[in-house]
C-alpha atoms as a PDB file:
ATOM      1  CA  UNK A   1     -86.136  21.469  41.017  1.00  0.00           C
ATOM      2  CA  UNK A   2     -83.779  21.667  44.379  1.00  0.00           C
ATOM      3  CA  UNK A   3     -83.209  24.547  46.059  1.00  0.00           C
ATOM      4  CA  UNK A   4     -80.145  25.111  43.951  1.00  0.00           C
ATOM      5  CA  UNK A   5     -82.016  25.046  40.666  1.00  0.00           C
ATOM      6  CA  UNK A   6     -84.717  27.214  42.368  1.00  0.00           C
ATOM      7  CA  UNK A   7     -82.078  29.947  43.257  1.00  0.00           C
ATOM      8  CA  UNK A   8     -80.868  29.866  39.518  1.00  0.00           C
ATOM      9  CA  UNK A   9     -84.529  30.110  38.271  1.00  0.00           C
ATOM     10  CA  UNK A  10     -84.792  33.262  40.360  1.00  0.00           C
ATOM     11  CA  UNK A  11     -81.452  34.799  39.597  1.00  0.00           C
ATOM     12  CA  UNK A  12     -81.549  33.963  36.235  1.00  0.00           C
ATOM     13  CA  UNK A  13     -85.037  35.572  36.669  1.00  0.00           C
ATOM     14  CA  UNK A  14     -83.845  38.623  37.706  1.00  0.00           C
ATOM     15  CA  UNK A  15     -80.891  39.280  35.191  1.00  0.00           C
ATOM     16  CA  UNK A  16     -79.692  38.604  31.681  1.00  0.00           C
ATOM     17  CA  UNK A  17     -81.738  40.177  28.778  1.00  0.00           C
ATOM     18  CA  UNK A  18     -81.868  43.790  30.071  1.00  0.00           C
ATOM     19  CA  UNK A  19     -77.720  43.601  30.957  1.00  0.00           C
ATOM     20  CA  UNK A  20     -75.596  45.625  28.771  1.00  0.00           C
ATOM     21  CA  UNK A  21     -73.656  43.800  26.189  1.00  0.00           C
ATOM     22  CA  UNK A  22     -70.300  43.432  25.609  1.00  0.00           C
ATOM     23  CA  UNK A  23     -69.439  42.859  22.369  1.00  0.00           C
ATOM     24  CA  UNK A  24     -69.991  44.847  19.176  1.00  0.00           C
ATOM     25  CA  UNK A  25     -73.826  44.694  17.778  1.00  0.00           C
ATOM     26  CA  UNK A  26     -73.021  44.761  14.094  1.00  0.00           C
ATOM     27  CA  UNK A  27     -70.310  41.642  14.658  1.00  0.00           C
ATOM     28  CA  UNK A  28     -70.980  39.178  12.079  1.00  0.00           C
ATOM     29  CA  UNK A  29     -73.582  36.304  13.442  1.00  0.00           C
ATOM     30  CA  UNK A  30     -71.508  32.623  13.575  1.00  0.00           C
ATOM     31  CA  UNK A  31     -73.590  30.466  11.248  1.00  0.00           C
ATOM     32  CA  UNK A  32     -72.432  27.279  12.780  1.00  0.00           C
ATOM     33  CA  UNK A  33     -72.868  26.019  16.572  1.00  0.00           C
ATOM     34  CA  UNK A  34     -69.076  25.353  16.452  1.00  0.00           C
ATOM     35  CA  UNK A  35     -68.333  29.034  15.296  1.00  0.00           C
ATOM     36  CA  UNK A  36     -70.576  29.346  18.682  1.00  0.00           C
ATOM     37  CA  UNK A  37     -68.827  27.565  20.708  1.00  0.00           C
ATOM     38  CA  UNK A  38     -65.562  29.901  19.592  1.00  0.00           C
ATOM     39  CA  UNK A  39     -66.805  33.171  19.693  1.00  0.00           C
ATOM     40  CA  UNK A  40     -68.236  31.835  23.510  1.00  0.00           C
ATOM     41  CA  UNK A  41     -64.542  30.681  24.095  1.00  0.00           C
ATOM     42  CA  UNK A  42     -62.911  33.989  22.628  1.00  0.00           C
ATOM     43  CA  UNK A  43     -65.241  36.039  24.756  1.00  0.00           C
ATOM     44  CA  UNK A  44     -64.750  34.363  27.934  1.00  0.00           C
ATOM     45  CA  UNK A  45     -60.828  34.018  27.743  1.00  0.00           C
ATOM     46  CA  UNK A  46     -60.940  37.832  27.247  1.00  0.00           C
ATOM     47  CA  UNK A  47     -63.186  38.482  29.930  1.00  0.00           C
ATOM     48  CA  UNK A  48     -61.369  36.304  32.277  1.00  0.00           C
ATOM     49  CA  UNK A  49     -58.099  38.350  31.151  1.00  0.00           C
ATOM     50  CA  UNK A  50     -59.783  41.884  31.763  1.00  0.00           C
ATOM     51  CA  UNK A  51     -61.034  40.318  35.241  1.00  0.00           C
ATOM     52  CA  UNK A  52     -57.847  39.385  36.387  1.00  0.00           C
ATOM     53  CA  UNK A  53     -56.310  42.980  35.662  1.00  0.00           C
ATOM     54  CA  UNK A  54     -58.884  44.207  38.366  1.00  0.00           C
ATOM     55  CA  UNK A  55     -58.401  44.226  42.281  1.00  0.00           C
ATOM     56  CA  UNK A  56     -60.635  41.163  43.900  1.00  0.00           C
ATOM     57  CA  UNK A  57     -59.315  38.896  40.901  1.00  0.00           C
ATOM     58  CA  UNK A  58     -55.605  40.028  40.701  1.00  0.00           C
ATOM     59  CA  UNK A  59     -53.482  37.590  39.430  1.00  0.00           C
ATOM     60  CA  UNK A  60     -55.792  34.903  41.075  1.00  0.00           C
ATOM     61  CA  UNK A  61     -54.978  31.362  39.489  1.00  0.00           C
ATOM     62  CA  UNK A  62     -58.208  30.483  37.421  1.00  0.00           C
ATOM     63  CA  UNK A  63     -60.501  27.353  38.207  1.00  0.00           C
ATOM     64  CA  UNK A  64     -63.231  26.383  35.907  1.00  0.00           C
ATOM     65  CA  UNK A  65     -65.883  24.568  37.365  1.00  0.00           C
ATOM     66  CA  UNK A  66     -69.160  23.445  35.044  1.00  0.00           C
ATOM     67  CA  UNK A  67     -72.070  23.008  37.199  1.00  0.00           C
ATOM     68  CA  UNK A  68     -74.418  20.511  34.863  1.00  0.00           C
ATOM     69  CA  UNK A  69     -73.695  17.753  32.330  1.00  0.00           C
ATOM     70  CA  UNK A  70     -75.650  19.525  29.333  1.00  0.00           C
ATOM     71  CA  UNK A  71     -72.042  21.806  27.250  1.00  0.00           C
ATOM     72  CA  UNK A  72     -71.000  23.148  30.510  1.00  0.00           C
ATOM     73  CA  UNK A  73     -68.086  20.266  30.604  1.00  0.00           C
ATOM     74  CA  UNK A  74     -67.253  21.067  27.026  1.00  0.00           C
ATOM     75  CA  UNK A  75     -66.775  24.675  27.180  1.00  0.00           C
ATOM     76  CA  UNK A  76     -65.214  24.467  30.981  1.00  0.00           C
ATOM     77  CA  UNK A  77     -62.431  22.131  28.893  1.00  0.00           C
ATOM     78  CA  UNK A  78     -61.943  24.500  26.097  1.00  0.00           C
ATOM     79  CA  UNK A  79     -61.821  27.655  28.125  1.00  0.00           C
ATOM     80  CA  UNK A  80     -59.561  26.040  30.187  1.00  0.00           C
ATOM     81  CA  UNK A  81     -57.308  24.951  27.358  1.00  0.00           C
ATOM     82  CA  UNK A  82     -57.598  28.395  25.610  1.00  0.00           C
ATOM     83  CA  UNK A  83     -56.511  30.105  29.091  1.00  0.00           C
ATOM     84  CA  UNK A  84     -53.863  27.746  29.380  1.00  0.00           C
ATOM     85  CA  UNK A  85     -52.465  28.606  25.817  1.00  0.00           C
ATOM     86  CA  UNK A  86     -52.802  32.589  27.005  1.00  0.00           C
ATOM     87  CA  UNK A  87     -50.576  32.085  29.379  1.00  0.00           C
ATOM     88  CA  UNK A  88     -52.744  31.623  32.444  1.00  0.00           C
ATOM     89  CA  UNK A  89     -52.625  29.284  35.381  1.00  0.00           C
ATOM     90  CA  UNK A  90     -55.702  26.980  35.477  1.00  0.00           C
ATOM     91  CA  UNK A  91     -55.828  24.817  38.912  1.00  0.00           C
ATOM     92  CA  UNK A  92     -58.066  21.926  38.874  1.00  0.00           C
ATOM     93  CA  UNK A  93     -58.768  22.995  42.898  1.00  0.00           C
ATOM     94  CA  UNK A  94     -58.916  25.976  44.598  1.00  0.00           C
ATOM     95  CA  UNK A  95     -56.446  25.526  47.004  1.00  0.00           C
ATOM     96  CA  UNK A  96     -55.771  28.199  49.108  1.00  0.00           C
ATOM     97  CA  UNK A  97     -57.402  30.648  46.733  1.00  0.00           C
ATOM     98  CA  UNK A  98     -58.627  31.281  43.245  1.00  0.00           C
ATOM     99  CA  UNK A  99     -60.636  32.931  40.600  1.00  0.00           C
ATOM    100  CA  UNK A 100     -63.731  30.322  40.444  1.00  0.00           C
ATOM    101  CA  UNK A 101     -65.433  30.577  37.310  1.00  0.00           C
ATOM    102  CA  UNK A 102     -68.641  28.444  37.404  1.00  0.00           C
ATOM    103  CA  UNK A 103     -70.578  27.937  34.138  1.00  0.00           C
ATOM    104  CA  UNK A 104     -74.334  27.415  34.248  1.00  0.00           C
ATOM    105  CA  UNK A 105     -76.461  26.584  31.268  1.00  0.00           C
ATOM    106  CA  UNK A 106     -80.010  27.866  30.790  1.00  0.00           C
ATOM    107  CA  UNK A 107     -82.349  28.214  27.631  1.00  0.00           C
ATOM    108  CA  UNK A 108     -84.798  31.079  27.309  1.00  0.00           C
ATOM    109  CA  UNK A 109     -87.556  32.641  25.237  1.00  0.00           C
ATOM    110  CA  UNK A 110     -85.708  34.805  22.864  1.00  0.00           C
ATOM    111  CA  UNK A 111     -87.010  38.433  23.333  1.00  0.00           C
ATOM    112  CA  UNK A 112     -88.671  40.461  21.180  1.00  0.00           C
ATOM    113  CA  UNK A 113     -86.521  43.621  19.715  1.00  0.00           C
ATOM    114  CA  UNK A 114     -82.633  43.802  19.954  1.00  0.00           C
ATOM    115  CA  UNK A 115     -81.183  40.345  18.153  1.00  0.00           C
ATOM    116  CA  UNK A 116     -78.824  38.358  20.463  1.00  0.00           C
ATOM    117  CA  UNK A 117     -75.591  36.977  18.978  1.00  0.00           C
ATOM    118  CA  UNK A 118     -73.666  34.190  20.340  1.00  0.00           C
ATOM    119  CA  UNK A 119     -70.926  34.704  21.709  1.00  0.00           C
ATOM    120  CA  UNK A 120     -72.021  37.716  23.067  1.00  0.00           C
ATOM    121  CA  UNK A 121     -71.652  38.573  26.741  1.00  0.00           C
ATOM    122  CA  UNK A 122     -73.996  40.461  29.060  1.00  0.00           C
ATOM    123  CA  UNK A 123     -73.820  42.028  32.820  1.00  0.00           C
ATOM    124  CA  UNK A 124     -76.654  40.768  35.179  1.00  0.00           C
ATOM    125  CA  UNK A 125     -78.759  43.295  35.436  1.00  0.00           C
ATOM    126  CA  UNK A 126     -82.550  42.979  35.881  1.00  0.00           C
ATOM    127  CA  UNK A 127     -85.755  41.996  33.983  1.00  0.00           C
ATOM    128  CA  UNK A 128     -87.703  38.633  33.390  1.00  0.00           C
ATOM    129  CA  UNK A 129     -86.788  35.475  31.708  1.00  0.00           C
ATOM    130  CA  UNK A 130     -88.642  32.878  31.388  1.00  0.00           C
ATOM    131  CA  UNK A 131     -86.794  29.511  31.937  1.00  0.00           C
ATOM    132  CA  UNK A 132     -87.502  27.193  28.785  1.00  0.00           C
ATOM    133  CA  UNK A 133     -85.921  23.617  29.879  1.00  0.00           C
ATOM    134  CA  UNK A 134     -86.040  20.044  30.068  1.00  0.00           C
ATOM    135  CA  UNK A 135     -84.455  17.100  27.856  1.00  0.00           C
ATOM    136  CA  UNK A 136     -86.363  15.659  24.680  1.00  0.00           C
ATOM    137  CA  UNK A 137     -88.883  12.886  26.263  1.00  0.00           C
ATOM    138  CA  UNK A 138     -89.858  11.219  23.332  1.00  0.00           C
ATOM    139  CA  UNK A 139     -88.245  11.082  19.570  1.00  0.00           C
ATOM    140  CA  UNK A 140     -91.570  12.346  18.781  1.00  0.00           C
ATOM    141  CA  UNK A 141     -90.506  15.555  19.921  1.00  0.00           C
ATOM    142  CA  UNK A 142     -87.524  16.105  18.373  1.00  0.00           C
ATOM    143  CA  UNK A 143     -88.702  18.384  15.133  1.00  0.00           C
ATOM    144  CA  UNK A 144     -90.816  20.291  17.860  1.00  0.00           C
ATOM    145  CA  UNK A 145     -88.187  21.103  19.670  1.00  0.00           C
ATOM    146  CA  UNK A 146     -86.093  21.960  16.419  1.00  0.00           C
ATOM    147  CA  UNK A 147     -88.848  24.715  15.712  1.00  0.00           C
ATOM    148  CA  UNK A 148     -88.958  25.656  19.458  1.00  0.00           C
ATOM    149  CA  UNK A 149     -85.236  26.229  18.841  1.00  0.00           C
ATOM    150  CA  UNK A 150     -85.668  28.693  16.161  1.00  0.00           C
ATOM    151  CA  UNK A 151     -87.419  31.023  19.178  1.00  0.00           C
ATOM    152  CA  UNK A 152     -84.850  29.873  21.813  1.00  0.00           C
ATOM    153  CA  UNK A 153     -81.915  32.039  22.924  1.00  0.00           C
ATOM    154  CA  UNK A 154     -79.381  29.347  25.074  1.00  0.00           C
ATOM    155  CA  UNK A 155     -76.425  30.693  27.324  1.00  0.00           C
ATOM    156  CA  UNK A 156     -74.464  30.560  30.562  1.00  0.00           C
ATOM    157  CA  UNK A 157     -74.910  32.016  33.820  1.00  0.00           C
ATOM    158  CA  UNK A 158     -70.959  32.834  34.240  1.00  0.00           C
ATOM    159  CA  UNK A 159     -70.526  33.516  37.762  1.00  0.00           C
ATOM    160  CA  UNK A 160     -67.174  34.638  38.676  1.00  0.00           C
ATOM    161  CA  UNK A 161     -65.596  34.511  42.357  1.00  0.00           C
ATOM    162  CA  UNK A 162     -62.392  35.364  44.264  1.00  0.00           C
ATOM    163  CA  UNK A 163     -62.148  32.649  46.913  1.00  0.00           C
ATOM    164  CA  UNK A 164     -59.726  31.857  49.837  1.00  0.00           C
ATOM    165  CA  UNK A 165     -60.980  28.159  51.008  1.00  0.00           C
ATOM    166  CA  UNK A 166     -64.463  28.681  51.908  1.00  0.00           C
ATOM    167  CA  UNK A 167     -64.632  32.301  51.921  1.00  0.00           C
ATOM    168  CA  UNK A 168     -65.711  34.531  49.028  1.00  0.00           C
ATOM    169  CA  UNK A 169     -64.421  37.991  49.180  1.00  0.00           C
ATOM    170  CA  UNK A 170     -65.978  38.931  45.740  1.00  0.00           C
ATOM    171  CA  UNK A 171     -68.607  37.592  43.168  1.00  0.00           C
ATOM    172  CA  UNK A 172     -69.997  38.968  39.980  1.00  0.00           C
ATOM    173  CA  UNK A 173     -72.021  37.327  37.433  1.00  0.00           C
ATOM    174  CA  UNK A 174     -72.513  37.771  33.196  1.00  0.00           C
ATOM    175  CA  UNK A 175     -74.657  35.672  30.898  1.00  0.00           C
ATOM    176  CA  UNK A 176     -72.501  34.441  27.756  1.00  0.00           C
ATOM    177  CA  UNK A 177     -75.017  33.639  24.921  1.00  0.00           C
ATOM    178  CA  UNK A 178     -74.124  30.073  23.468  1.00  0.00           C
ATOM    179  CA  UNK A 179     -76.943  29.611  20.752  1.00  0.00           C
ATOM    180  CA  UNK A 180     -79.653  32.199  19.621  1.00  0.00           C
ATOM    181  CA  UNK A 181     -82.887  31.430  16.853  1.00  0.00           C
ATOM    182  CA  UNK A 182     -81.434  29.316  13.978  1.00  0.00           C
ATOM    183  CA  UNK A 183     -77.843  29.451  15.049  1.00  0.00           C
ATOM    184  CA  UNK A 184     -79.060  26.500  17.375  1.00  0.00           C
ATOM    185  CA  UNK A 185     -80.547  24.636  14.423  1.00  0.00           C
ATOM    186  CA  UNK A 186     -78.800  21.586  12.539  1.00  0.00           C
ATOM    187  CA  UNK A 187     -78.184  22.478   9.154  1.00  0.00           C
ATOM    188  CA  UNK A 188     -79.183  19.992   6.519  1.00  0.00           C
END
């Protein structure tokens, strides 16, 4: 792990599962990962509407950049899409300024106590994750990692930024939950 990937470890480290959520805790629970991938998409788009509203962010033309190869790409090209449809400009650049919005994926331990929903979004705010990752290394693995999945809560690091060129004159960061327990599970 770089230095990058050490950084995330340690933010990620210090934030998600004690953040405040903000969506509704009695919303249904999507029982597909594509009803996961939408409420993700519905949450963000609204999020990235609310943020815009507000003074770093005002009016900012949006550029979503994934920052892996794992679903990052894929929900980076639907949220652009959905903004896009909402009436938002999406650059592909941020030239001379924007609202970055970088997506990180990450895959945790799924706490003990309040149930996680996907789809729900959280504020950064402090605690202790432990960082479950790694691709499958044999096919031998594959029904582990199906039952490791059942006690795996999956998200993105959102990390949103007003930038002119090089500078940042604001940042804030949420965790979007992508997959949590069986949701993640292929159903049969």
């Amino acid at each position: 792990m770089g230095q990058k990937g050490s950084r995330l470890a340690l933010a990620l480290a210090a934030s998600a599962i004690c953040g405040c959520a903000t969506t509704a805790e009695d919303a249904p629970r999507p029982t597909t990962p594509v009803d996961s991938v939408r409420k993700v998409i519905d949450s963000l788009s609204a999020e990235i509407a609310r943020r815009r509203e507000t003074a770093p962010f005002r009016n900012l033309p949006v550029v979503v950049q994934p920052a892996g190869s794992g679903i990052e790409p894929i929900v980076a090209e639907l949220l652009r899409t959905r903004l896009v449809e909402n009436g938002v400009q999406v650059n592909h650049s941020c030239v001379p300024g924007c609202m970055e919005v970088l997506l990180q994926e990450f895959a945790v331990d799924s706490p003990r106590g309040p149930r996680l929903t996907p789809g729900q979004l959280m504020t950064v705010a402090g605690g202790s994750i432990p960082v479950v990752g790694g691709l499958l290394r044999s096919l031998g693995e594959q029904e582990n990692e199906k039952q490791r999945a059942a006690n795996r809560t999956s998200g993105l690091l959102v990390t949103f930024s007003a930038r002119d060129g090089n500078r940042y004159s604001a940042r804030t960061n949420l965790v979007a939950i992508t997959s949590a327990g069986d949701v993640a599970l292929e159903k049969k």
